[in-house]
PDB file of N, CA and C in Angstrom:
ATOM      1  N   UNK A   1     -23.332 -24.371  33.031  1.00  0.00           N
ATOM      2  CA  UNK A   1     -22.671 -24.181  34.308  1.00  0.00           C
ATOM      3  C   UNK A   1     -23.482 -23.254  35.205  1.00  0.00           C
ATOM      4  N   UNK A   2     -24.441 -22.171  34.325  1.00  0.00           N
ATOM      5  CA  UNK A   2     -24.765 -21.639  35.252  1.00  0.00           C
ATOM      6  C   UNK A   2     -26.539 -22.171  36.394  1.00  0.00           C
ATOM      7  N   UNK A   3     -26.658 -22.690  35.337  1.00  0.00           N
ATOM      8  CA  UNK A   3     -27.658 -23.832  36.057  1.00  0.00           C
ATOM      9  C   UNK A   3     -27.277 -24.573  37.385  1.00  0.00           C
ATOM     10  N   UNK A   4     -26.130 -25.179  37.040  1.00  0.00           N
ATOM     11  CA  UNK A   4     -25.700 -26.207  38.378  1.00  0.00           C
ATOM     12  C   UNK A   4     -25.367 -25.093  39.361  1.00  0.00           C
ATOM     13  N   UNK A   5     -25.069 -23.888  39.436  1.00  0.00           N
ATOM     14  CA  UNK A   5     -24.598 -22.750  40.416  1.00  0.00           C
ATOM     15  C   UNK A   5     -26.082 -22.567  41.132  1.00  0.00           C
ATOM     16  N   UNK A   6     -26.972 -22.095  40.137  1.00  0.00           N
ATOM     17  CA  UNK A   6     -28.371 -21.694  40.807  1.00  0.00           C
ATOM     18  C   UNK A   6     -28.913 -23.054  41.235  1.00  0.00           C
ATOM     19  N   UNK A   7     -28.974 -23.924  40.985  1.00  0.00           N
ATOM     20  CA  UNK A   7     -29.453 -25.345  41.768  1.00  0.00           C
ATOM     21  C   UNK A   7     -28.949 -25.747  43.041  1.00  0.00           C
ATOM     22  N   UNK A   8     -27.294 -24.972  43.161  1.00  0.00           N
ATOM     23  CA  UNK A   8     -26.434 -25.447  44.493  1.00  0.00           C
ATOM     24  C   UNK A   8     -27.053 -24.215  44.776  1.00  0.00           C
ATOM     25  N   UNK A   9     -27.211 -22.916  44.781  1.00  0.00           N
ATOM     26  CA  UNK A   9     -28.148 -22.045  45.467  1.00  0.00           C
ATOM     27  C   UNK A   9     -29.028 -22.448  46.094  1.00  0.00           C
ATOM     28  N   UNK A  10     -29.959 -22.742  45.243  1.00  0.00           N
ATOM     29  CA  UNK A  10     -31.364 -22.812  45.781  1.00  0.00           C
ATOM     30  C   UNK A  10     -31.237 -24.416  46.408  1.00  0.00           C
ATOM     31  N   UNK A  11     -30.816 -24.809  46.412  1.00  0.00           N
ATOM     32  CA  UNK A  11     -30.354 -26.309  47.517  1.00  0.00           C
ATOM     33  C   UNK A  11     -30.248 -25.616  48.872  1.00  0.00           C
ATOM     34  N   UNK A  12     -28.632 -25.159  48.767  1.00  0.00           N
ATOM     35  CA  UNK A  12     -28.536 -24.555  50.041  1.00  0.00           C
ATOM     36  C   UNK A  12     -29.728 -23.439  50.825  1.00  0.00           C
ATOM     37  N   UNK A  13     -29.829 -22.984  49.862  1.00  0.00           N
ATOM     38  CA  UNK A  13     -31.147 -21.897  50.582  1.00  0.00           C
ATOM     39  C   UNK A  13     -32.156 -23.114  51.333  1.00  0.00           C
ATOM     40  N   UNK A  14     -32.631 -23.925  50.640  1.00  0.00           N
ATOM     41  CA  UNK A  14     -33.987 -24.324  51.605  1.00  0.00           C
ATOM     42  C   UNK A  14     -33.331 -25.897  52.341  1.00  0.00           C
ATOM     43  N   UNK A  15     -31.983 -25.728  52.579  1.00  0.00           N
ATOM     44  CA  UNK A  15     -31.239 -26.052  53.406  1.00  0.00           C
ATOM     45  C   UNK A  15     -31.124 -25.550  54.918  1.00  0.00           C
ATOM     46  N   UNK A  16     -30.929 -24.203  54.379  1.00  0.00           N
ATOM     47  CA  UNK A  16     -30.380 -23.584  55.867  1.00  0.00           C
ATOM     48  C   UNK A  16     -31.551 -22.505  56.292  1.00  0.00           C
ATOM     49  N   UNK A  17     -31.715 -22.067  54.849  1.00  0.00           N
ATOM     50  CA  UNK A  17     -33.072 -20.636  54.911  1.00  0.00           C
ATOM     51  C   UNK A  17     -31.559 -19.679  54.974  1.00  0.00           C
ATOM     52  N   UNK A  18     -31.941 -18.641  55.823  1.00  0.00           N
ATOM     53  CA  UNK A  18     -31.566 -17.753  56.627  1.00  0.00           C
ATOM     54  C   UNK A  18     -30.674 -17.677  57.309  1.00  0.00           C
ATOM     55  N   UNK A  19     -29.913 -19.384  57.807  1.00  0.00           N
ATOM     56  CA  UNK A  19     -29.477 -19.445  59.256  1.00  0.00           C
ATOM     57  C   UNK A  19     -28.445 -19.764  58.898  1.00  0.00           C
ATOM     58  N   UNK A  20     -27.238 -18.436  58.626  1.00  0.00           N
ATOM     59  CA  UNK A  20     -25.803 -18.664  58.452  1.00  0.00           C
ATOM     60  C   UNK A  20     -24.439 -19.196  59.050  1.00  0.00           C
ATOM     61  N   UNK A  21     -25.306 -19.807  60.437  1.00  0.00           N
ATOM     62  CA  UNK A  21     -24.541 -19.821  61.347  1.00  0.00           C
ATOM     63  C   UNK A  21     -23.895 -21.432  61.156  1.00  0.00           C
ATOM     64  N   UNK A  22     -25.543 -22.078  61.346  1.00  0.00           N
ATOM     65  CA  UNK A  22     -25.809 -23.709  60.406  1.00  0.00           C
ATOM     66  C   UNK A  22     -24.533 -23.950  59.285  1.00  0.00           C
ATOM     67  N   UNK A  23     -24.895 -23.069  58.075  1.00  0.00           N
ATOM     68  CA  UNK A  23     -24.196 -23.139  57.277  1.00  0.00           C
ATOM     69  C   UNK A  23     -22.768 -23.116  57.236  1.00  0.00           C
ATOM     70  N   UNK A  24     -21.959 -22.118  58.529  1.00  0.00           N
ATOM     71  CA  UNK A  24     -20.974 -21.920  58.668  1.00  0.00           C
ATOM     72  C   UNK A  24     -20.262 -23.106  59.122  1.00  0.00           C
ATOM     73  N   UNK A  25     -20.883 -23.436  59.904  1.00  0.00           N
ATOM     74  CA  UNK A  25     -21.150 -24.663  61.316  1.00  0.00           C
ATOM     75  C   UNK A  25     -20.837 -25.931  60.282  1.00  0.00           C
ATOM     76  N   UNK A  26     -21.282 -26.029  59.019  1.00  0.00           N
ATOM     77  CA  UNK A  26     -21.734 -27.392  58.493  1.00  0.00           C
ATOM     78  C   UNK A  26     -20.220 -27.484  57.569  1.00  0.00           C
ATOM     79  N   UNK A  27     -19.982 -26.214  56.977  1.00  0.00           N
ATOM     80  CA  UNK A  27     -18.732 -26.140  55.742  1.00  0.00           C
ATOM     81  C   UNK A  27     -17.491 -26.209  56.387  1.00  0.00           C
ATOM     82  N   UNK A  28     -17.561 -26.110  57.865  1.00  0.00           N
ATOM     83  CA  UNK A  28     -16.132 -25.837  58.592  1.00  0.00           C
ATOM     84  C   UNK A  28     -16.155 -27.454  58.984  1.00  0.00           C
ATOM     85  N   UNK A  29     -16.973 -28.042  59.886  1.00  0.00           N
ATOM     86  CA  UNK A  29     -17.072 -29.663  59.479  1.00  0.00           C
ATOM     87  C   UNK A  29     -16.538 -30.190  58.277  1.00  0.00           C
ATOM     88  N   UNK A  30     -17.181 -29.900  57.209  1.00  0.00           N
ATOM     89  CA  UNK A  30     -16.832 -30.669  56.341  1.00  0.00           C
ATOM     90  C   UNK A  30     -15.300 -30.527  55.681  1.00  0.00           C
ATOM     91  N   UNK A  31     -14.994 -29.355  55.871  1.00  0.00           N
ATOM     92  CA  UNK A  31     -12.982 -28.581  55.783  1.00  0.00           C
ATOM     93  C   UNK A  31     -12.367 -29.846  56.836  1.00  0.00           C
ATOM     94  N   UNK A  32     -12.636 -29.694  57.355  1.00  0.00           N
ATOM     95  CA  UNK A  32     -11.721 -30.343  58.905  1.00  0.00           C
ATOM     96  C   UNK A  32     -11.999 -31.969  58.309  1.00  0.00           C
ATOM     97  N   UNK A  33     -13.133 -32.501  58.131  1.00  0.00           N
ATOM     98  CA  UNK A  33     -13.261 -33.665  57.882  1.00  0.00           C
ATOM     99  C   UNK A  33     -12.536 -34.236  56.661  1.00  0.00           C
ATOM    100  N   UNK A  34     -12.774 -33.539  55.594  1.00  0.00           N
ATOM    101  CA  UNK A  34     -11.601 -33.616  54.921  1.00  0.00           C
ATOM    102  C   UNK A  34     -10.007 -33.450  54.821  1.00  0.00           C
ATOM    103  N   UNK A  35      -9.859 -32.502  55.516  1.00  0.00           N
ATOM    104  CA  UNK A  35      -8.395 -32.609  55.566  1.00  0.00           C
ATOM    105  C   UNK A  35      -8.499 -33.462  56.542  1.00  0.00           C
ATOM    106  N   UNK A  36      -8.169 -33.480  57.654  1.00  0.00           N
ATOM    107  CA  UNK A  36      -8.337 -34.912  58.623  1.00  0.00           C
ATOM    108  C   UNK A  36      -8.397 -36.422  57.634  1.00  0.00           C
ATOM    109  N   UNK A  37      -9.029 -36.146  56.594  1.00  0.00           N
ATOM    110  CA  UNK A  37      -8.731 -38.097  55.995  1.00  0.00           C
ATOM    111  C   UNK A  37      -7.376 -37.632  55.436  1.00  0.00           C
ATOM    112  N   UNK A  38      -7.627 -36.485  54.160  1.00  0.00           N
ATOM    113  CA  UNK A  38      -6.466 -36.553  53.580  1.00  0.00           C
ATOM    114  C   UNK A  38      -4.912 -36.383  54.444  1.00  0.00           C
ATOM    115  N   UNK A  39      -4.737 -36.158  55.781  1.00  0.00           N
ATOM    116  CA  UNK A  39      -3.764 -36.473  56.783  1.00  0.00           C
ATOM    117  C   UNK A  39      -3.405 -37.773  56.900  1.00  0.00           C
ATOM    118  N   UNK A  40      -4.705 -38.275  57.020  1.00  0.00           N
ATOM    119  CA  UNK A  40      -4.740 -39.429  57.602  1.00  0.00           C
ATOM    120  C   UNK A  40      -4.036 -40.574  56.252  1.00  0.00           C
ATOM    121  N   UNK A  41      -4.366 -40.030  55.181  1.00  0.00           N
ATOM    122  CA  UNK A  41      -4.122 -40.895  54.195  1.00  0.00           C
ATOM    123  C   UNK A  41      -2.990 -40.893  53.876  1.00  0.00           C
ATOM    124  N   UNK A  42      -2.223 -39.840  54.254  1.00  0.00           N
ATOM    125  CA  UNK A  42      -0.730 -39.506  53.876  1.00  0.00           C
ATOM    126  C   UNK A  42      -0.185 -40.169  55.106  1.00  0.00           C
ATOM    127  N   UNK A  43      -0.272 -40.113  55.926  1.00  0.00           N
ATOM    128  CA  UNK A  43       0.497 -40.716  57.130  1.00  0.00           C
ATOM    129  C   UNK A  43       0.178 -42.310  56.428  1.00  0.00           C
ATOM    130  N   UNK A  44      -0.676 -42.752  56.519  1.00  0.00           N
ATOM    131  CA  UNK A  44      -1.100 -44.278  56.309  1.00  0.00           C
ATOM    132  C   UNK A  44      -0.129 -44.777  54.782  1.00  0.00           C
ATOM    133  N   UNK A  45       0.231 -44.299  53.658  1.00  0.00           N
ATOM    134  CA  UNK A  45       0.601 -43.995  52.698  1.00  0.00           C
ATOM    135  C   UNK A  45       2.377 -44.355  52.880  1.00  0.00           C
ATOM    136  N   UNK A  46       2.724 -43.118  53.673  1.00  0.00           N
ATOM    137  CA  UNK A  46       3.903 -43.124  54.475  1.00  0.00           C
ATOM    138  C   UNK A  46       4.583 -44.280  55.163  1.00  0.00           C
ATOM    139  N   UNK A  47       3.725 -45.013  55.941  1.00  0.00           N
ATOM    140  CA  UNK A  47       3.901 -45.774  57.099  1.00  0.00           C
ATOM    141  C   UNK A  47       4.002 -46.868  56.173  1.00  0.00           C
ATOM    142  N   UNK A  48       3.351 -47.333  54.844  1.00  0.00           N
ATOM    143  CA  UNK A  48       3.439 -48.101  54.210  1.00  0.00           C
ATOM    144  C   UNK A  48       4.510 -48.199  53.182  1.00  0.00           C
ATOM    145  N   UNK A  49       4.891 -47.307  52.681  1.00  0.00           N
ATOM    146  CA  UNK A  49       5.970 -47.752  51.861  1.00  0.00           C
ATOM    147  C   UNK A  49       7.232 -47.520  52.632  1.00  0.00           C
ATOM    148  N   UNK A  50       7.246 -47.106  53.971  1.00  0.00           N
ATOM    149  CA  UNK A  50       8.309 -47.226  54.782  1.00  0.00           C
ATOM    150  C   UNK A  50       8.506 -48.732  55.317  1.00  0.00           C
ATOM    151  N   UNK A  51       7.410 -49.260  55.287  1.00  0.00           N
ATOM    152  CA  UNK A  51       7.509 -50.612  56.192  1.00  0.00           C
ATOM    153  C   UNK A  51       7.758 -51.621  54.248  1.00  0.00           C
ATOM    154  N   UNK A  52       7.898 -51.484  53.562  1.00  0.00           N
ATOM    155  CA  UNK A  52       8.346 -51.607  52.318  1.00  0.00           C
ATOM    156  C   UNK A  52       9.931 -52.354  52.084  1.00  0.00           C
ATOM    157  N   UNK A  53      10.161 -51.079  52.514  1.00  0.00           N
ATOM    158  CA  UNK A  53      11.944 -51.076  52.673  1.00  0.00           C
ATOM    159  C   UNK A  53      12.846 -52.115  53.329  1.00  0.00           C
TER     160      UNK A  53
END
């Protein structure tokens, strides 16, 4: 386990380098993008076994 930790390290490092801002910029995208499907999937989910009935 501690291998795959230092590999997602050193990924991200010569990813971003230095530039935390990128990084911040990129993980808050990817939060939002995810929840945004998983919304999306529950509404869609919803709408379907309502139209079921």
């Amino acid at each position: 386990m501690n291998e795959i930790g230092q590999l997602i390290l050193k990924t991200i490092t010569e990813l971003f380098g230095d530039n935390y801002i990128d990084l911040l910029i990129y993980m808050s995208l990817l939060f939002v993008t995810i929840w945004l499907f998983k919304e999306f999937k529950s509404r869609v989910d919803n709408e379907e076994i309502r139209m079921k009935r």
